[in-house]
Protein backbone atom coordinates (compact mmCIF):
# COMPACT_ATOMS: atom_id res chain seq x y z
CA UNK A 1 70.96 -96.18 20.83
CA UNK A 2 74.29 -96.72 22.61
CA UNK A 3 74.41 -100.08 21.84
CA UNK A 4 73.48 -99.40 18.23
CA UNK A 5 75.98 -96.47 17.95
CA UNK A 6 79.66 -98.76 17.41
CA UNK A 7 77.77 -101.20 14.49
CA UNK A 8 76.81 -98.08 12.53
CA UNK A 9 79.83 -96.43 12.85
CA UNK A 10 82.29 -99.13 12.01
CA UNK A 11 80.13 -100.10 8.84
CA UNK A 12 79.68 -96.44 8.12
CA UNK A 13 83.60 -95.93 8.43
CA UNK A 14 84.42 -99.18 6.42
CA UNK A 15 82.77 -98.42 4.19
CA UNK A 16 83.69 -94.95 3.18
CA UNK A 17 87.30 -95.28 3.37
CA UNK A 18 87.24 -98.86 1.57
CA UNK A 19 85.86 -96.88 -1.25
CA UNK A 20 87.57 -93.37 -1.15
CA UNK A 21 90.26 -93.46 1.49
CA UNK A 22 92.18 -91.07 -0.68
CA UNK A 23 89.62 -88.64 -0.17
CA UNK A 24 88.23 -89.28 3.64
CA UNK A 25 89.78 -88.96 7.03
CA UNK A 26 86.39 -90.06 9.50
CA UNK A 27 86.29 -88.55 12.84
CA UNK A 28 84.06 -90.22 15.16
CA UNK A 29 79.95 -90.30 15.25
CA UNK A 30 78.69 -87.49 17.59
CA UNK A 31 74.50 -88.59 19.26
CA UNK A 32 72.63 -85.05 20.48
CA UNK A 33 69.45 -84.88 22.85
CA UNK A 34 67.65 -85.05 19.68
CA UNK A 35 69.22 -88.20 18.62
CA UNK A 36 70.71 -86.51 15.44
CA UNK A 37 73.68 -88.30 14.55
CA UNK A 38 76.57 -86.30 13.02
CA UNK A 39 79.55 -87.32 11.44
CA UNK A 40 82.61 -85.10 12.45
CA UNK A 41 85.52 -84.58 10.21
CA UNK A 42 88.93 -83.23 11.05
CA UNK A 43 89.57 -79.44 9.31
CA UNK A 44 91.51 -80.97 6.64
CA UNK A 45 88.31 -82.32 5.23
CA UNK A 46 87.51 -81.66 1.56
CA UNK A 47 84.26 -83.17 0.37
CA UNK A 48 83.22 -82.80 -3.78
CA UNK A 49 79.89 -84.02 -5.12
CA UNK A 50 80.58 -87.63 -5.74
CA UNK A 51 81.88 -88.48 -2.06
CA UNK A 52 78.77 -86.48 -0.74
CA UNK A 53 76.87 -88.75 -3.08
CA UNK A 54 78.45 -91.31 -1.95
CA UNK A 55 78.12 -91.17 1.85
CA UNK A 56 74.37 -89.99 1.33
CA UNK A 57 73.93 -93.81 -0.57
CA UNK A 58 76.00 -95.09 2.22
CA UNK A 59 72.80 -93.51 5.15
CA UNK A 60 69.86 -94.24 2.74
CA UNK A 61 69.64 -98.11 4.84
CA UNK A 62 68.99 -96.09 8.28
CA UNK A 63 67.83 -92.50 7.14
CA UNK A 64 64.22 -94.15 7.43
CA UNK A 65 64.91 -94.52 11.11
CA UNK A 66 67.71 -91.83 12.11
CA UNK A 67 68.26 -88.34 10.49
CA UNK A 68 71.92 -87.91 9.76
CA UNK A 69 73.24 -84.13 9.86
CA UNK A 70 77.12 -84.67 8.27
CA UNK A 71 79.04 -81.97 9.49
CA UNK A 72 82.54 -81.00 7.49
CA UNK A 73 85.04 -78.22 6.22
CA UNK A 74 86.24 -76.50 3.44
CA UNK A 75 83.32 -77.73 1.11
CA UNK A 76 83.26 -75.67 -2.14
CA UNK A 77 79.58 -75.61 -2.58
CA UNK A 78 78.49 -73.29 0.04
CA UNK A 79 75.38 -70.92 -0.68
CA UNK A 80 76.76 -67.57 -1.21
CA UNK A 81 75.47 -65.11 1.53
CA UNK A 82 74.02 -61.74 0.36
CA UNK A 83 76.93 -59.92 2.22
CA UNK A 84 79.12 -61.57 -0.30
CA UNK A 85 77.10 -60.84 -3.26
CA UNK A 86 77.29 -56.61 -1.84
CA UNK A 87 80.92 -56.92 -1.02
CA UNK A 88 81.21 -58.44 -4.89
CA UNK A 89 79.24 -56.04 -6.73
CA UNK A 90 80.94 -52.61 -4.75
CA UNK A 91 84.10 -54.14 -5.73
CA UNK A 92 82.88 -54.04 -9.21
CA UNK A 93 82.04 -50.76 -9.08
CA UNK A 94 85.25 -49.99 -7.59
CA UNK A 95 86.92 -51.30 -10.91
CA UNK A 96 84.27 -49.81 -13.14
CA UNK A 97 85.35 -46.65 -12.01
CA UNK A 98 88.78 -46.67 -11.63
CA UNK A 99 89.28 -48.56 -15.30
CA UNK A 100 86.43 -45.45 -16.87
CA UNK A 101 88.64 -42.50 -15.06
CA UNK A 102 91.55 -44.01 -15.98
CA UNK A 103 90.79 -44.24 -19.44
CA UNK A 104 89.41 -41.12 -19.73
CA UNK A 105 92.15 -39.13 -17.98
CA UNK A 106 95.10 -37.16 -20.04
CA UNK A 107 98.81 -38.54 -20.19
CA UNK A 108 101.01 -36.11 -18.63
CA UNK A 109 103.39 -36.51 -21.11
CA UNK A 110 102.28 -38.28 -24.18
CA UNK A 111 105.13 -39.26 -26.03
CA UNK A 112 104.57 -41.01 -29.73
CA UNK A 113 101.54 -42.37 -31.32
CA UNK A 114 99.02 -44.27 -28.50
CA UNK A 115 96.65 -46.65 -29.15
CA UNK A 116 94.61 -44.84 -26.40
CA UNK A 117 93.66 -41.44 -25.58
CA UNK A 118 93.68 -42.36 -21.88
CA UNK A 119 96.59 -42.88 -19.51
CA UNK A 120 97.59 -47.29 -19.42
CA UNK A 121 97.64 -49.38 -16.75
CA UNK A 122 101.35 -48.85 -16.68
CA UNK A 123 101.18 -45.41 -16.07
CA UNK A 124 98.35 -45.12 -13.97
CA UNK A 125 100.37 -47.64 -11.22
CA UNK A 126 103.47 -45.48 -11.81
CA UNK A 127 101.94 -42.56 -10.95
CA UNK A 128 100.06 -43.92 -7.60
CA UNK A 129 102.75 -45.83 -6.28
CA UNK A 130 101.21 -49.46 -6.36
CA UNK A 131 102.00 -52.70 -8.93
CA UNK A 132 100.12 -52.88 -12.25
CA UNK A 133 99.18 -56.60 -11.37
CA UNK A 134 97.81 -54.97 -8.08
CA UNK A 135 95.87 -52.25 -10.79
CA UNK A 136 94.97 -54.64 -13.04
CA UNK A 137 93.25 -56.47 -9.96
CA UNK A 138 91.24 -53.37 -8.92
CA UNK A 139 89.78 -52.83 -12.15
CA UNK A 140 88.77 -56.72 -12.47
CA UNK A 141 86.67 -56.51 -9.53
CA UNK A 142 88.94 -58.69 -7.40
CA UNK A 143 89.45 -58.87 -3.44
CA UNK A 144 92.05 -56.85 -2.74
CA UNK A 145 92.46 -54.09 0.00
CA UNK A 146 93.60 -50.64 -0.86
CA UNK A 147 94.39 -48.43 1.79
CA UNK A 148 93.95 -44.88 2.04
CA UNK A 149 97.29 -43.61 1.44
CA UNK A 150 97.11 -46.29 -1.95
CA UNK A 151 93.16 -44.81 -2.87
CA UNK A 152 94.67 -41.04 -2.17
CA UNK A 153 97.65 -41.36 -4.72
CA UNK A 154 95.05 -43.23 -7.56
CA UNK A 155 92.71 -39.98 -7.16
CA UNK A 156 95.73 -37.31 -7.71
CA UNK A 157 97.15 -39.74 -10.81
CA UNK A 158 93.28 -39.44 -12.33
CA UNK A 159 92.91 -35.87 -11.43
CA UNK A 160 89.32 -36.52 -9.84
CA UNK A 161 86.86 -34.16 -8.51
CA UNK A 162 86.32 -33.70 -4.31
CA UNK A 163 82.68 -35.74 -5.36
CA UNK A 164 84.87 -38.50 -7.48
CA UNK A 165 87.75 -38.41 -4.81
CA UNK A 166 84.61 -39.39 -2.49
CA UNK A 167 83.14 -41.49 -4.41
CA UNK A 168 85.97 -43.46 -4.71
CA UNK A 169 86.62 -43.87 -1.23
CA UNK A 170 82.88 -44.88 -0.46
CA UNK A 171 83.58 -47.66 -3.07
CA UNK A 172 86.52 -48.69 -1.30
CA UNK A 173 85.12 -48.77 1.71
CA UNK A 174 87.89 -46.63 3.50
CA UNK A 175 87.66 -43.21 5.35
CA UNK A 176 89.46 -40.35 3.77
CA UNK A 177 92.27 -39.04 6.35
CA UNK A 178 92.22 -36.20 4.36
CA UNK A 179 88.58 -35.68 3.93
CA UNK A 180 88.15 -33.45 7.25
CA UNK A 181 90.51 -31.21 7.49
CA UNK A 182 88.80 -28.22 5.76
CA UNK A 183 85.54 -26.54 4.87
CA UNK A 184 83.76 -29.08 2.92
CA UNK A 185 82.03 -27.53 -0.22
CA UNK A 186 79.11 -30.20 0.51
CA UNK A 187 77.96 -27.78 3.50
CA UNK A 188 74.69 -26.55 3.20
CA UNK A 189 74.79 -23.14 1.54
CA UNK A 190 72.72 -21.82 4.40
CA UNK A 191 74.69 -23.18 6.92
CA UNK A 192 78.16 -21.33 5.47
CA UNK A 193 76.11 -17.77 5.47
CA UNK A 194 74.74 -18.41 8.94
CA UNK A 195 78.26 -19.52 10.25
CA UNK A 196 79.88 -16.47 8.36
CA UNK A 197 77.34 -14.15 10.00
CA UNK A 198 77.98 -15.30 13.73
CA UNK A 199 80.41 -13.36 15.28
CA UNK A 200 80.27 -15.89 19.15
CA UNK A 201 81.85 -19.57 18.32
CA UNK A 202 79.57 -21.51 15.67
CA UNK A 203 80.63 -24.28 13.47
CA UNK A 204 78.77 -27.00 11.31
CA UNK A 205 78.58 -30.64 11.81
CA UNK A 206 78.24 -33.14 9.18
CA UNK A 207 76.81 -36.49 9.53
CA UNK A 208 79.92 -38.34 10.47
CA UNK A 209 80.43 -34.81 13.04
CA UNK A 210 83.21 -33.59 11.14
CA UNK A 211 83.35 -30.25 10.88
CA UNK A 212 82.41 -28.82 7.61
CA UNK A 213 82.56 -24.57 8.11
CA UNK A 214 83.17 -22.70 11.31
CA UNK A 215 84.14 -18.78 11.73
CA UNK A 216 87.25 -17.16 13.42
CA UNK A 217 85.76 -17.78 16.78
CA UNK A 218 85.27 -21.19 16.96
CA UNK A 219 89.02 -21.88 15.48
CA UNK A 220 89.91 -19.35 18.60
CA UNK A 221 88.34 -21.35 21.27
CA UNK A 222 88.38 -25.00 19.65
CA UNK A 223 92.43 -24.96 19.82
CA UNK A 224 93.70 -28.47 18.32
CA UNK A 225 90.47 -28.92 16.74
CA UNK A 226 89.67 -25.90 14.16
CA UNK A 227 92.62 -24.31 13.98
CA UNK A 228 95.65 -24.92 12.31
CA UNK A 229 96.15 -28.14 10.23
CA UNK A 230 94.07 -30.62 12.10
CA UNK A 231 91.18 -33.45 11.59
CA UNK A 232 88.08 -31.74 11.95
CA UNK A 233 85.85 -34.80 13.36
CA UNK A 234 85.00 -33.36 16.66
CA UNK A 235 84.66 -37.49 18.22
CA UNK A 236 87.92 -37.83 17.19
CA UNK A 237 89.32 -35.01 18.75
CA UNK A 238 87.51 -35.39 21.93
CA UNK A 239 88.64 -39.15 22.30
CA UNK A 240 92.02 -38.78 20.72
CA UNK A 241 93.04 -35.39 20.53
CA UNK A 242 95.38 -34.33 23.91
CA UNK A 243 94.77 -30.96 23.48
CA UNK A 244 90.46 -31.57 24.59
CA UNK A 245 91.66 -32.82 27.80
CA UNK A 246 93.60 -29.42 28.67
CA UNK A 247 90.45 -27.39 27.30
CA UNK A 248 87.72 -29.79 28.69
CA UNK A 249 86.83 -29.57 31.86
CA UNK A 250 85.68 -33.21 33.47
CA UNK A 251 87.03 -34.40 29.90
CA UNK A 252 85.39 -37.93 30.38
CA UNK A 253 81.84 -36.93 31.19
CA UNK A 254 81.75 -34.60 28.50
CA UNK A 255 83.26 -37.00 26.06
CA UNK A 256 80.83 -39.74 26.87
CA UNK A 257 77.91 -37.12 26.95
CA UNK A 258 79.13 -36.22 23.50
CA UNK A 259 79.35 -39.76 22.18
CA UNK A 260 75.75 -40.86 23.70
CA UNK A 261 74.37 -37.59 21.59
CA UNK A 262 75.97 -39.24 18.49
CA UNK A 263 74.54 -42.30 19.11
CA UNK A 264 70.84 -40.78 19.01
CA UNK A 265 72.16 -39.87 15.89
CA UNK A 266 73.24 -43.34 14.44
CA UNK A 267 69.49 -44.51 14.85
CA UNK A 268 69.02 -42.79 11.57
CA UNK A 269 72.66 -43.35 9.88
CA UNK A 270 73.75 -47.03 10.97
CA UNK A 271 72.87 -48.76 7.66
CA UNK A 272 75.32 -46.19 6.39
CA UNK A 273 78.59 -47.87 5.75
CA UNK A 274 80.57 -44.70 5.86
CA UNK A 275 79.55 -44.37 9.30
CA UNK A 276 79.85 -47.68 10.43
CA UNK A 277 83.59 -47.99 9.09
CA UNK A 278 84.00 -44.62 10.51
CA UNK A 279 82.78 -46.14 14.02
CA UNK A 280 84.98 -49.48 13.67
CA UNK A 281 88.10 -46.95 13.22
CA UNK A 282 87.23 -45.46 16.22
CA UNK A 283 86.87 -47.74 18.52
CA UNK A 284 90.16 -49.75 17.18
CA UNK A 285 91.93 -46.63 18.05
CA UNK A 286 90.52 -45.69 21.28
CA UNK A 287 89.68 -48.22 24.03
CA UNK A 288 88.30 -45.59 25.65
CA UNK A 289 86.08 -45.05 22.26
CA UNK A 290 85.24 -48.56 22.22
CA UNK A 291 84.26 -48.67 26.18
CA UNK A 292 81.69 -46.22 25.88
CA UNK A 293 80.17 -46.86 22.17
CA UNK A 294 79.58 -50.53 24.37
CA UNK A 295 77.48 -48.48 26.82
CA UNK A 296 74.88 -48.06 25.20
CA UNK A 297 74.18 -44.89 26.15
CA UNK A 298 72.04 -42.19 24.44
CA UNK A 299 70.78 -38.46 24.96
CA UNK A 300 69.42 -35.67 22.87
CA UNK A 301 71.65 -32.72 22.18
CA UNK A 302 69.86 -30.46 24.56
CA UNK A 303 72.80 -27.62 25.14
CA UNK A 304 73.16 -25.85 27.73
CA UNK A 305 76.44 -24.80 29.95
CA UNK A 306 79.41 -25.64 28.37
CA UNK A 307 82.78 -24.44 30.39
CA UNK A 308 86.72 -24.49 28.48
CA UNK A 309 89.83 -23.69 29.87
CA UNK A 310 91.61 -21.88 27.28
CA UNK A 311 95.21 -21.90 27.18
CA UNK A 312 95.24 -18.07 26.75
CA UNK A 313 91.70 -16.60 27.99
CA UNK A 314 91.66 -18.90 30.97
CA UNK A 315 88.04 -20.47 31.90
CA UNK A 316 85.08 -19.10 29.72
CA UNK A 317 81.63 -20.27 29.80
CA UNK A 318 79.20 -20.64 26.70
CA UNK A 319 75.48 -21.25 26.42
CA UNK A 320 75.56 -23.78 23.86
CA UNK A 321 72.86 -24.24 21.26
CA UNK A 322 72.30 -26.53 18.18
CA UNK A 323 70.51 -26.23 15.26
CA UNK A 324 69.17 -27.90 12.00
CA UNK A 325 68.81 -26.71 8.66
CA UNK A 326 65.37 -27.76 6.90
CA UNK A 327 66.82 -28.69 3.53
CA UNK A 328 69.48 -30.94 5.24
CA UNK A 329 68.43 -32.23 8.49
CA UNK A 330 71.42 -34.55 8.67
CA UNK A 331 73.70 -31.41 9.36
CA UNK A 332 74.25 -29.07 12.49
CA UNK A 333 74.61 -25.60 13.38
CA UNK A 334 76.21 -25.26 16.66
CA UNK A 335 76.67 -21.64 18.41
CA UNK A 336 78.21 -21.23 21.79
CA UNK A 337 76.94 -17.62 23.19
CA UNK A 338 79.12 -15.98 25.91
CA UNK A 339 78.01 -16.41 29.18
């Protein structure tokens, strides 16, 4: 085979640039364990159909003998993966919806006769801040990236719903900064009366463990979390939020405790892309985050003794205690009693 190897290679090179050296740059001939013989090209490499034809003429004398695998870049023809197909047909959702809102949505100051009841593509990027090539692109279904700040300005220039504004979001395959901060009206009916009712620390947990409805209580002892104008995703606050350290006792235990009962969790909601961009975020943001999801760790949310040291009542102790509404599973009712 070694002795073989510089024959077919020089004839095999001769012959391919004799005939297409425009085309061709030939690295050398590459011999496995297997005896598969592969032809490496340099990066620059662009093969069509008739040079592929061409070299697989140029192996037919020794393919009886030798299998050939030719390896090379940048070829047009590869299979499209399903991934791509997904990514594809979201983003053509994406400009379904946009293009329908858009066109369905009331000028805010219609001027002269319009061709169209709905607001143009000219408007609709003048209102949200962005280009009306980069518009015109959304609604076509092409790759392009919005961001959240771009996706929260579209939503306000369409006037959408808090299900569309969602929606939208979902499509684009971005978190909402702006979709935790207050009682969500997706809550669980249930949950809001039982939460209402509670007069000890009790607050609601979505499936991404953002905060959906919690009493007076709960904003009192969750300070930096549930009061004020805050995020309400109780990871993030725990792994980002100064404030938890002051009020968290052995702060890293409890965070990682916290973050191996979310992953029990994410058994159930990984195929969910909301939480897996959600996730991602995360652990860009924190390397503390991203240390611990790669852990692997995982426990029930069994309760128990939870201690704070509150900037104004000084340590308290709670019994805590988690529940689970039967029409909604996915949610939480938490309640911390007094010790």
């Amino acid at each position: 085979m070694a002795a073989a190897r510089p024959h077919i290679e020089g004839q095999f090179r001769a012959r391919l640039l004799r005939e297409r050296s425009d085309r061709l740059e030939v690295g050398p001939l590459t011999v496995n364990r297997a005896f598969d013989i592969g032809l490496r090209s340099r990066a620059e490499l662009r093969l069509d159909d008739s040079l592929m034809g061409l070299a697989h003429h140029s192996l037919l004398s020794v393919q009886g003998l030798l299998h050939f695998d030719l390896h090379c870049y940048n070829i047009e023809s590869y299979p499209i993966t399903m991934a791509a197909m997904l990514e594809a047909d979201q983003r053509r959702l994406l400009g379904e919806f946009v293009r329908a809102h858009r066109e369905r949505a009331r000028p805010r100051a219609a001027t002269g006769r319009r061709r169209t009841s709905g607001l143009r593509r000219e408007e609709l990027a003048a209102l949200a801040g962005i280009s009306v090539t980069w518009c015109t692109w959304i609604e076509q279904g092409r790759a392009v990236q919005a961001s959240p700040e771009a996706l929260g300005r579209i939503s306000q220039a369409l006037s959408l719903s808090r299900a569309e504004h969602d929606y939208l979001f979902k499509l684009a395959g971005r978190l909402d900064p702006e979709g935790s901060r207050g009682p969500s009206a997706d809550a669980p009916p249930s949950l809001i009366a039982a939460v209402k009712a509670i007069e000890v620390p009790a607050y609601c947990l979505d499936r991404l463990w953002n905060a959906c409805c919690w009493n007076e209580a709960a904003a009192r002892l969750f300070r930096g979390w549930l009061d004020g104008d805050h995020q309400r995703n109780l990871l993030r606050y725990a792994f980002l939020e100064p404030s938890a350290r002051e009020l968290i006792p052995n702060w890293k235990d409890r965070a990682r405790r916290l973050l191996a009962e979310f992953r029990a969790d994410f058994a159930r909601t990984f195929r969910d892309a909301q939480v897996k961009i959600f996730v991602e975020t995360l652990r860009g943001e924190s390397a503390f985050f991203a240390e611990a999801w790669d852990e692997q760790a995982v426990q029930i949310r069994e309760g128990g003794l939870r201690v704070f040291n509150h900037p104004h009542d000084g340590p308290v102790s709670f019994i805590q205690h988690t529940f689970a509404p039967a029409e909604r599973p996915d949610y939480k009712l938490v309640i911390n009693t007094p010790v």
